[in-house]
N, C-alpha and C. Protein backbone atom coordinates (compact mmCIF):
# COMPACT_ATOMS: atom_id res chain seq x y z
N UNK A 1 0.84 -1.18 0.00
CA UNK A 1 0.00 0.00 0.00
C UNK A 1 0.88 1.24 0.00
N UNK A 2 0.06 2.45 -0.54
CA UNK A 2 1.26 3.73 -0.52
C UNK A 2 0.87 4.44 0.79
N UNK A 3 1.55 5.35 1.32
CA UNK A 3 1.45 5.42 1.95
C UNK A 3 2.74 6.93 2.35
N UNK A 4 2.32 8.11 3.55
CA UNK A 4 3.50 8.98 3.96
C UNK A 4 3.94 8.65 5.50
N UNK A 5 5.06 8.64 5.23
CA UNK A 5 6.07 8.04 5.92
C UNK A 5 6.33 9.47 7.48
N UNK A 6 5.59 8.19 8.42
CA UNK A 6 5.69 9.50 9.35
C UNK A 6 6.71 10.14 10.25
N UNK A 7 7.90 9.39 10.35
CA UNK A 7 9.20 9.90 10.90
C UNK A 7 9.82 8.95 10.06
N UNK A 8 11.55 9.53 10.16
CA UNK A 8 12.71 8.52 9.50
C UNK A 8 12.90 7.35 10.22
N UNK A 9 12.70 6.63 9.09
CA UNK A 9 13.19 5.33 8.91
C UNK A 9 14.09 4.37 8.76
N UNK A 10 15.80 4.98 8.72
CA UNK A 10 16.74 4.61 8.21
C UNK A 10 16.84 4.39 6.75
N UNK A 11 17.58 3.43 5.81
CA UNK A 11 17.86 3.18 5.11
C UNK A 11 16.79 2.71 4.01
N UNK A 12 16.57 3.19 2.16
CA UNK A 12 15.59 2.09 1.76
C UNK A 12 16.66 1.39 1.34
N UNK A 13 16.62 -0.14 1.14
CA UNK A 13 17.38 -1.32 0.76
C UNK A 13 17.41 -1.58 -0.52
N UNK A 14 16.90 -0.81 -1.30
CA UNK A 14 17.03 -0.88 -2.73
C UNK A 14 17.87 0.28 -2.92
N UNK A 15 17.34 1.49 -3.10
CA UNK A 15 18.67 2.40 -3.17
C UNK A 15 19.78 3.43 -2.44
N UNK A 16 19.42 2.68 -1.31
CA UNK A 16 20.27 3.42 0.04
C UNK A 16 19.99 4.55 0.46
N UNK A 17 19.29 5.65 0.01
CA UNK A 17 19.13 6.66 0.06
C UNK A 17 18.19 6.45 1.92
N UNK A 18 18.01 7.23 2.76
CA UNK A 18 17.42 7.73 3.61
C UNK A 18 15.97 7.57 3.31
N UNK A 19 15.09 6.91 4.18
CA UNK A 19 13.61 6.84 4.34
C UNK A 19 13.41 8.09 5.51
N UNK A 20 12.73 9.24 4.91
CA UNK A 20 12.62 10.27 5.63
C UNK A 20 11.22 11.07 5.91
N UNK A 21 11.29 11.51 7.04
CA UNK A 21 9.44 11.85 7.18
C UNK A 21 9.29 12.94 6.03
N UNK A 22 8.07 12.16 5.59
CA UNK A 22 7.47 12.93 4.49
C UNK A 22 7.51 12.51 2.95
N UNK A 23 8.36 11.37 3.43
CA UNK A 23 8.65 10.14 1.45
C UNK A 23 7.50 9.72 1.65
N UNK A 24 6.84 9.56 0.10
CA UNK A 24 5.81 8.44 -0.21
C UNK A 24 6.71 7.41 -0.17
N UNK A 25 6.02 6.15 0.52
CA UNK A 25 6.11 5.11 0.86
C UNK A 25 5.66 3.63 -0.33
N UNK A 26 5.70 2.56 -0.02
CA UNK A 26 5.45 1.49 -0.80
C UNK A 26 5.66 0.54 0.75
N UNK A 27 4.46 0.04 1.39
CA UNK A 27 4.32 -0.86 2.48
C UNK A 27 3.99 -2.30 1.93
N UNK A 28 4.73 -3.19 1.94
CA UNK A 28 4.18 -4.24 1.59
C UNK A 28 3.67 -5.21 2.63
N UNK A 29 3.52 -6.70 2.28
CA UNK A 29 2.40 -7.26 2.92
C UNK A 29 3.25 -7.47 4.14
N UNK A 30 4.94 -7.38 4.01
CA UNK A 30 5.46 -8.11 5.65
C UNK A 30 6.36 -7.10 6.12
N UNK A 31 5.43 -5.95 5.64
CA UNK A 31 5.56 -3.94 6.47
C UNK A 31 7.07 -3.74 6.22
N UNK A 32 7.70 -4.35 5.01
CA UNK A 32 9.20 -3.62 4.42
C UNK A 32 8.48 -2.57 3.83
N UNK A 33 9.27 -1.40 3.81
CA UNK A 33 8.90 -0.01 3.15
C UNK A 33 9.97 0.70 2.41
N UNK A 34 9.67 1.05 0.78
CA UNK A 34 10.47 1.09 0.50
C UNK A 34 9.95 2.70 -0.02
N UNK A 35 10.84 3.37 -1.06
CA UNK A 35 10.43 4.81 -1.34
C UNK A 35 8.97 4.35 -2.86
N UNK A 36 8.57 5.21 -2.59
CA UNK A 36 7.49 5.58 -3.89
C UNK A 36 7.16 6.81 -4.42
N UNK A 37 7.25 7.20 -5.41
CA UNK A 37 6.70 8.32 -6.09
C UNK A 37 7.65 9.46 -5.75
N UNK A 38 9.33 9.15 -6.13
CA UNK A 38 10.28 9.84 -5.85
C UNK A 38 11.08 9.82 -6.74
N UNK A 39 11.94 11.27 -6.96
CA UNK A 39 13.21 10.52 -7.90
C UNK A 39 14.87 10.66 -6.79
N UNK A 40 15.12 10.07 -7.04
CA UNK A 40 16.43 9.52 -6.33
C UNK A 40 17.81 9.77 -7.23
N UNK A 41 18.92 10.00 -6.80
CA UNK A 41 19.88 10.18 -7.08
C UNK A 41 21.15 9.07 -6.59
N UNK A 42 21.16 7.80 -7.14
CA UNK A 42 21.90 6.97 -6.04
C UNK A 42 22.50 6.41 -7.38
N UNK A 43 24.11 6.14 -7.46
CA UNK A 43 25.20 5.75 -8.09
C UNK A 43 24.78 3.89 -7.81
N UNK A 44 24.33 3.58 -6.67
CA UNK A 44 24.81 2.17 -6.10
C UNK A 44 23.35 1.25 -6.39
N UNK A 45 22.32 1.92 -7.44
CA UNK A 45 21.19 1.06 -8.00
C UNK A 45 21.06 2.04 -9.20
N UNK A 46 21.37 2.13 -10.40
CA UNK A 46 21.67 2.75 -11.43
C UNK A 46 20.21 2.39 -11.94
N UNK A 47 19.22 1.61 -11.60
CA UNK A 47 17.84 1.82 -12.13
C UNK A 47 17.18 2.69 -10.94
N UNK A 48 17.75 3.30 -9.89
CA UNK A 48 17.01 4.35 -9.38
C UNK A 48 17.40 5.84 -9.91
N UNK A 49 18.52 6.01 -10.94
CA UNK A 49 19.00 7.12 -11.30
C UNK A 49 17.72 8.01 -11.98
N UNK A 50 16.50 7.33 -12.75
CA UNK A 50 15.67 8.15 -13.14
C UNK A 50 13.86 7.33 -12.55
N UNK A 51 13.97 6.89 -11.48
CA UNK A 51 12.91 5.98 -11.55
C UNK A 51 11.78 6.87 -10.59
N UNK A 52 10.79 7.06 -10.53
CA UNK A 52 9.41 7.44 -10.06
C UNK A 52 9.89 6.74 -8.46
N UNK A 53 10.14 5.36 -8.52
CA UNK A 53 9.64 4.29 -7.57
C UNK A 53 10.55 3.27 -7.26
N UNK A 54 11.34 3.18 -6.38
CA UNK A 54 12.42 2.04 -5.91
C UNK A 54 11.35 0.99 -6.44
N UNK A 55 10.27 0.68 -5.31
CA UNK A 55 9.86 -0.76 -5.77
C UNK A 55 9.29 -0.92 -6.65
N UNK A 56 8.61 -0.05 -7.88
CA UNK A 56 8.12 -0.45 -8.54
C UNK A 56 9.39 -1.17 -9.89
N UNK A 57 10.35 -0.20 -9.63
CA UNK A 57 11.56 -0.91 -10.20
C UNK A 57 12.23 -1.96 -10.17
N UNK A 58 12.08 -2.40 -8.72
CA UNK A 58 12.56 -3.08 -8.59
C UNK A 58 11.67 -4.57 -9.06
N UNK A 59 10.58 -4.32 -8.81
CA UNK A 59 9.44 -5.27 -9.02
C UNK A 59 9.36 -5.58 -10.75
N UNK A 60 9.84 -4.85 -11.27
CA UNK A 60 10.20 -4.88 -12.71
C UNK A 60 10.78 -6.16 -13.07
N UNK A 61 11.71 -6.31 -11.91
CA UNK A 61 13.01 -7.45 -11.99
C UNK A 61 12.69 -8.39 -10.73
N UNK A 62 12.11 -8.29 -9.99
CA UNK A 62 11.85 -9.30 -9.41
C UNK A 62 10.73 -9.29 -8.35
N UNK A 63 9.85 -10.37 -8.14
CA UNK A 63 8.74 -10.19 -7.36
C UNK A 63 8.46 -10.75 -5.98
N UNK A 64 9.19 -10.45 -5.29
CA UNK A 64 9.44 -10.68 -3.93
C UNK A 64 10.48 -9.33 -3.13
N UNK A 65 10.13 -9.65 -2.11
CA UNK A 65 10.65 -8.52 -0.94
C UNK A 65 12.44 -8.26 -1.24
N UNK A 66 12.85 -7.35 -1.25
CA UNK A 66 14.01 -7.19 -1.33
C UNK A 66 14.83 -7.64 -0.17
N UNK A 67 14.34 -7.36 0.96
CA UNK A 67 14.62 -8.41 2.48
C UNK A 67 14.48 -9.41 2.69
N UNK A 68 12.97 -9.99 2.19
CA UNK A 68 12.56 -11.38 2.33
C UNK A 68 12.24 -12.21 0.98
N UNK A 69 13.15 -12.41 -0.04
CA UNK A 69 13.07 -13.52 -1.03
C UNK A 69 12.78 -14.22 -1.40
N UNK A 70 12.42 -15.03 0.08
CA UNK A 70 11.75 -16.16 -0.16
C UNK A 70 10.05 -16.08 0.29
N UNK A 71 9.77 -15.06 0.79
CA UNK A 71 7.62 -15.19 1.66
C UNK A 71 7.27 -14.66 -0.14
């Protein structure tokens, strides 16, 4: 679900960048949260260099949790 992110969060795990109060969010079913509806500037996931959406990118390439791989 999307969702605004109500204090920082540390790290998103797709493109390292800072989960910070006030990112649209991407909550999935086992509450990993990743960024949504952002553009990002990160060298170290070169498909977040122009992307709207960590996970929707990422979901591009694969369909499971970036944390949990296997649920």
């Amino acid at each position: 679900s999307e969702d605004v992110l109500s204090k920082d969060a540390g790290e998103c795990a797709i493109c390292l960048e800072e989960l910070q109060q006030g990112d649209t969010i991407a909550r999935l079913p086992c509450l990993c949260i990743y960024h949504k509806g952002q553009i990002f500037m990160s060298i170290v996931f070169i498909f977040c260099l122009a992307s709207n959406s960590c996970i929707d990118e990422w979901f591009e390439v694969n369909r499971s949790c970036p944390e949990h791989p296997s649920d």
